[in-house]
PDB file of N, CA and C in Angstrom:
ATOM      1  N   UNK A   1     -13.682 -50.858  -2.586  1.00  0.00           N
ATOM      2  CA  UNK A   1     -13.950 -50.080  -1.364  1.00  0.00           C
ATOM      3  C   UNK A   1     -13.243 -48.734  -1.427  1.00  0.00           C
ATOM      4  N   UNK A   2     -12.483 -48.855  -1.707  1.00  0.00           N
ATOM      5  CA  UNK A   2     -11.329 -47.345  -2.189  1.00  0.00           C
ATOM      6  C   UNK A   2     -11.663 -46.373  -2.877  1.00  0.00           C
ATOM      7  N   UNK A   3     -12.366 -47.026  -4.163  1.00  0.00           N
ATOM      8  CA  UNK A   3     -13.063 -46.133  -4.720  1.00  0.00           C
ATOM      9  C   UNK A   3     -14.317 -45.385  -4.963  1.00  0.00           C
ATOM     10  N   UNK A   4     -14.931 -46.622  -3.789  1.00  0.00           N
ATOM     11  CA  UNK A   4     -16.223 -45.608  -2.904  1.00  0.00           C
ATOM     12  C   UNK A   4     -15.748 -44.562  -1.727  1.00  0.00           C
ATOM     13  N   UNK A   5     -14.631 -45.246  -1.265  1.00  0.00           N
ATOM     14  CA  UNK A   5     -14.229 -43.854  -0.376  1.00  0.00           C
ATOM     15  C   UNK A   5     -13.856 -42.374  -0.850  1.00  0.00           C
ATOM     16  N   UNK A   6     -13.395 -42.716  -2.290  1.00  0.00           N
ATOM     17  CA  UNK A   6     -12.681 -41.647  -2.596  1.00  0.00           C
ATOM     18  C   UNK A   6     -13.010 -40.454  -2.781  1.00  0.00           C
ATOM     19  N   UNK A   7     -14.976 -40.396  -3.202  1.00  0.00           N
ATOM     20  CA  UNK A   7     -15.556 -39.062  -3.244  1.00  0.00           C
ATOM     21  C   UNK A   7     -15.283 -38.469  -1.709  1.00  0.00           C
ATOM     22  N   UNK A   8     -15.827 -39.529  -0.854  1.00  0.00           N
ATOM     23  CA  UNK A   8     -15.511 -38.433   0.322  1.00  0.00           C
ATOM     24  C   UNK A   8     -14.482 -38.464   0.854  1.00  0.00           C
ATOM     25  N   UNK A   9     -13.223 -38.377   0.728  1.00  0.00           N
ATOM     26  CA  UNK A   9     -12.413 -37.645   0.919  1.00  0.00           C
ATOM     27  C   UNK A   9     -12.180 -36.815   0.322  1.00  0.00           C
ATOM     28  N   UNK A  10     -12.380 -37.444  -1.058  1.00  0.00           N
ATOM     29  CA  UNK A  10     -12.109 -35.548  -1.680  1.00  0.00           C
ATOM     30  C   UNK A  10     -13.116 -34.081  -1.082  1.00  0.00           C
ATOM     31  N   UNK A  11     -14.325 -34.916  -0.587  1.00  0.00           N
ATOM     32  CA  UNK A  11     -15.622 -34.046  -0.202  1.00  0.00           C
ATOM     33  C   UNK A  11     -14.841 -33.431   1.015  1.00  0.00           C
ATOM     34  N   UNK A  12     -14.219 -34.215   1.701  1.00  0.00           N
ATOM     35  CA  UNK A  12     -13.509 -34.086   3.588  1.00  0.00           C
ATOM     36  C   UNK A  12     -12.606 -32.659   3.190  1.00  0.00           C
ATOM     37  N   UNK A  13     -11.917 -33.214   2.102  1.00  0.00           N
ATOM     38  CA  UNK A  13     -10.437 -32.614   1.764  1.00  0.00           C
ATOM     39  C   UNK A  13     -10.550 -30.594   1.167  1.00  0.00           C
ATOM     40  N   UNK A  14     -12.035 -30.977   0.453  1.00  0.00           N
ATOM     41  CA  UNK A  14     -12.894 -29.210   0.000  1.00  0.00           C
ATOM     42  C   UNK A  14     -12.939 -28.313   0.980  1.00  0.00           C
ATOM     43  N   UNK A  15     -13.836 -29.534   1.960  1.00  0.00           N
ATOM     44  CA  UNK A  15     -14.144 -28.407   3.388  1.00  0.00           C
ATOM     45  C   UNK A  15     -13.191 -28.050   4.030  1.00  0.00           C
ATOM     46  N   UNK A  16     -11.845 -28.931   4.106  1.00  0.00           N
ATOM     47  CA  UNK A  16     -10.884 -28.049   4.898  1.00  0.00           C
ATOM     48  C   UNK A  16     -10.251 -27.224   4.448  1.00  0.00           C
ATOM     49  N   UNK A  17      -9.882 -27.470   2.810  1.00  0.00           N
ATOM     50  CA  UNK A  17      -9.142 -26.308   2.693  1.00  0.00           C
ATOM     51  C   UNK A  17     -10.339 -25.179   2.318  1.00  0.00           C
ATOM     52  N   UNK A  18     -11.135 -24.765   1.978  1.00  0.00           N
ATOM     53  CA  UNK A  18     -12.014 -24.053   2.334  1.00  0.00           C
ATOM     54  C   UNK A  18     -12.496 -23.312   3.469  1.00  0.00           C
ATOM     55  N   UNK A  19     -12.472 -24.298   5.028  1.00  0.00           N
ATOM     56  CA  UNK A  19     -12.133 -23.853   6.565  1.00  0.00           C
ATOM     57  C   UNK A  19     -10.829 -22.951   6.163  1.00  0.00           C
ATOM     58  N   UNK A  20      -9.512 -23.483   6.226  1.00  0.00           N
ATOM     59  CA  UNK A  20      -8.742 -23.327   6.048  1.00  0.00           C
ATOM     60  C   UNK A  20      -8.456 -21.681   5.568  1.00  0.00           C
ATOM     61  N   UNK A  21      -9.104 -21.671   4.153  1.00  0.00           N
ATOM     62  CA  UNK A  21      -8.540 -20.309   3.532  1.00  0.00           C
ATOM     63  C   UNK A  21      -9.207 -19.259   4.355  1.00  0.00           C
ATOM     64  N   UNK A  22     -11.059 -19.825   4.540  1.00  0.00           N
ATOM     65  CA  UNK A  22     -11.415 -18.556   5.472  1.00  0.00           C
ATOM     66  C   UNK A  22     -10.815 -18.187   7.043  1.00  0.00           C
ATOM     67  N   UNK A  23     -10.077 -19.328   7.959  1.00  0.00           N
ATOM     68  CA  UNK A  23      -9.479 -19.170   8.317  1.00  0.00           C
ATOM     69  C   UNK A  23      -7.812 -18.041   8.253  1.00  0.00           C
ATOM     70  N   UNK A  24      -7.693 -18.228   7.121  1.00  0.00           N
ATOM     71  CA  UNK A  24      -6.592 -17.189   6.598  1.00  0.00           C
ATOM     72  C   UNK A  24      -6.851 -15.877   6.280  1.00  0.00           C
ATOM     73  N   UNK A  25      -8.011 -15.976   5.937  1.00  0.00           N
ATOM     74  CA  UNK A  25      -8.687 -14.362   5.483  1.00  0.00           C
ATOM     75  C   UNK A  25      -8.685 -13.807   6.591  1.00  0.00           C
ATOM     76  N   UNK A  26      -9.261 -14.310   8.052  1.00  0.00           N
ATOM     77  CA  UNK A  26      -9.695 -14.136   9.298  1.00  0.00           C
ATOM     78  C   UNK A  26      -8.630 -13.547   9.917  1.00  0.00           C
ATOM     79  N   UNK A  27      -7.426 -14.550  10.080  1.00  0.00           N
ATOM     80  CA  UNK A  27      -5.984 -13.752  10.419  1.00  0.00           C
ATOM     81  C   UNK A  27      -5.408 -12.653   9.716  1.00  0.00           C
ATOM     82  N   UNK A  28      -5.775 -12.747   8.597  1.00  0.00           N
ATOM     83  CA  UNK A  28      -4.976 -11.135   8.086  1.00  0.00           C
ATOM     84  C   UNK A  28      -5.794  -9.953   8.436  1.00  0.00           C
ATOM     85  N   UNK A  29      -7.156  -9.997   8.533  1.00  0.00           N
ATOM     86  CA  UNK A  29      -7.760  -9.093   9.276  1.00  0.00           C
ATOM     87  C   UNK A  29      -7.388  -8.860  11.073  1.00  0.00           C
ATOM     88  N   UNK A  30      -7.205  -9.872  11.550  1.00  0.00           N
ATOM     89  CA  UNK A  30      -6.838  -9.717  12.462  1.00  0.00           C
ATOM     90  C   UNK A  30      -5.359  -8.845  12.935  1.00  0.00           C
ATOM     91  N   UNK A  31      -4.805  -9.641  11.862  1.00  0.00           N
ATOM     92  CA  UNK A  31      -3.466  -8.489  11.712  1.00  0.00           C
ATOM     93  C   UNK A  31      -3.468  -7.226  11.596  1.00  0.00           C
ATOM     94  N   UNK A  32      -4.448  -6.843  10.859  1.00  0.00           N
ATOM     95  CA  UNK A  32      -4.757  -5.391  10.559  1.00  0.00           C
ATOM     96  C   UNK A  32      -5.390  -4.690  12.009  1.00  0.00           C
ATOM     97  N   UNK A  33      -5.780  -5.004  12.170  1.00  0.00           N
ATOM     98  CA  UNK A  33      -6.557  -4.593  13.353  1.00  0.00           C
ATOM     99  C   UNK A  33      -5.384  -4.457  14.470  1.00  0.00           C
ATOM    100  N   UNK A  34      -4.883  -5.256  14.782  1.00  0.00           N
ATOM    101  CA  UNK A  34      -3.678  -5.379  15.759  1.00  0.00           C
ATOM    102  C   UNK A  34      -2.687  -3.948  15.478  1.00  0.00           C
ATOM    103  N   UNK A  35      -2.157  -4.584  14.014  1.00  0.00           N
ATOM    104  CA  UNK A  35      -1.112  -2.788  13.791  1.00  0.00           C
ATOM    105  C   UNK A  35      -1.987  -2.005  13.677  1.00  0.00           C
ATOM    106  N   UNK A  36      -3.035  -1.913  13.493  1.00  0.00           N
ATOM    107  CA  UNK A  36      -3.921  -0.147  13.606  1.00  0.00           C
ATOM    108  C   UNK A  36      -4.068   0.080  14.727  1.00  0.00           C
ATOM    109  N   UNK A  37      -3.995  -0.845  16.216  1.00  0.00           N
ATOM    110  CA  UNK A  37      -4.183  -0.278  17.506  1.00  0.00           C
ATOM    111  C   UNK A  37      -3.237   0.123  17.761  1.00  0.00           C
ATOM    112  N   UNK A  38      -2.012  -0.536  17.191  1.00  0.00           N
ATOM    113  CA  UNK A  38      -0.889  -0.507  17.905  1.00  0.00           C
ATOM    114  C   UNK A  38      -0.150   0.819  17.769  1.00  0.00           C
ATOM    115  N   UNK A  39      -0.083   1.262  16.026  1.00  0.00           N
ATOM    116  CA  UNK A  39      -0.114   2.531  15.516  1.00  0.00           C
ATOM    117  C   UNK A  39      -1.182   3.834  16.429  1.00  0.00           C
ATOM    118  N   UNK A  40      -2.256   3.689  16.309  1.00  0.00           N
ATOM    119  CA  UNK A  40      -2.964   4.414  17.271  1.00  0.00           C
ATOM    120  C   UNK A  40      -2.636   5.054  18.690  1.00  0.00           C
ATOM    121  N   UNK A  41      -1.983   3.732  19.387  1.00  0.00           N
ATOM    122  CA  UNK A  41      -1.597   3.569  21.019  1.00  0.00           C
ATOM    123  C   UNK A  41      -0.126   3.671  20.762  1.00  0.00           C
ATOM    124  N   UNK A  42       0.432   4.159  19.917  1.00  0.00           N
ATOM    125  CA  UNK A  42       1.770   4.358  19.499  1.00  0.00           C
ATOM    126  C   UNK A  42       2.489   3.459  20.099  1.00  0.00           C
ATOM    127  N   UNK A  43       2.324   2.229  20.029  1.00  0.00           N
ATOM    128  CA  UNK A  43       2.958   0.923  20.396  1.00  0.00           C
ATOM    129  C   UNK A  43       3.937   0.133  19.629  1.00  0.00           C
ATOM    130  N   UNK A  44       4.937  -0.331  19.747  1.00  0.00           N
ATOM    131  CA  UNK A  44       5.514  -0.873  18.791  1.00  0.00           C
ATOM    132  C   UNK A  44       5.732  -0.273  17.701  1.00  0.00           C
ATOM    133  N   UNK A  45       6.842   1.138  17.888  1.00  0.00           N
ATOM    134  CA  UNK A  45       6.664   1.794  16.629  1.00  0.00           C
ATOM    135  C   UNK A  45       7.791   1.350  15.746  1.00  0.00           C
ATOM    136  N   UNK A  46       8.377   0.417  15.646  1.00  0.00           N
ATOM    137  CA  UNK A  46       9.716  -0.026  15.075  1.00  0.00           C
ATOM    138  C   UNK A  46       8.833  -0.673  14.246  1.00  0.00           C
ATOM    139  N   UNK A  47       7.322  -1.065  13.785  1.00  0.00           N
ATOM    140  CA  UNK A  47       6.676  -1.705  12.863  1.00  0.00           C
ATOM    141  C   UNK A  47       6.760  -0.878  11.668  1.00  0.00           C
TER     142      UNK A  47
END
């Protein structure tokens, strides 16, 4: 039984870290965006 489970978890285990990284891509853009307003709106200039 274990080792019929095991493709899909590994299948479970792709998609998240896959979610995951594009998730990460997502936040560093987001970051960017944040200090370019902030720079802009001369906010937080100790960045």
């Amino acid at each position: 039984v274990i080792k019929d489970d095991h493709p899909v978890v590994a299948a479970v285990l792709d998609i998240l870290r896959q979610h995951i990284e594009k998730l990460e891509k997502e936040n560093c853009k987001l970051k960017e965006r944040v200090l370019h307003v902030e720079r802009q709106c001369g906010v937080r200039q100790w960045y």
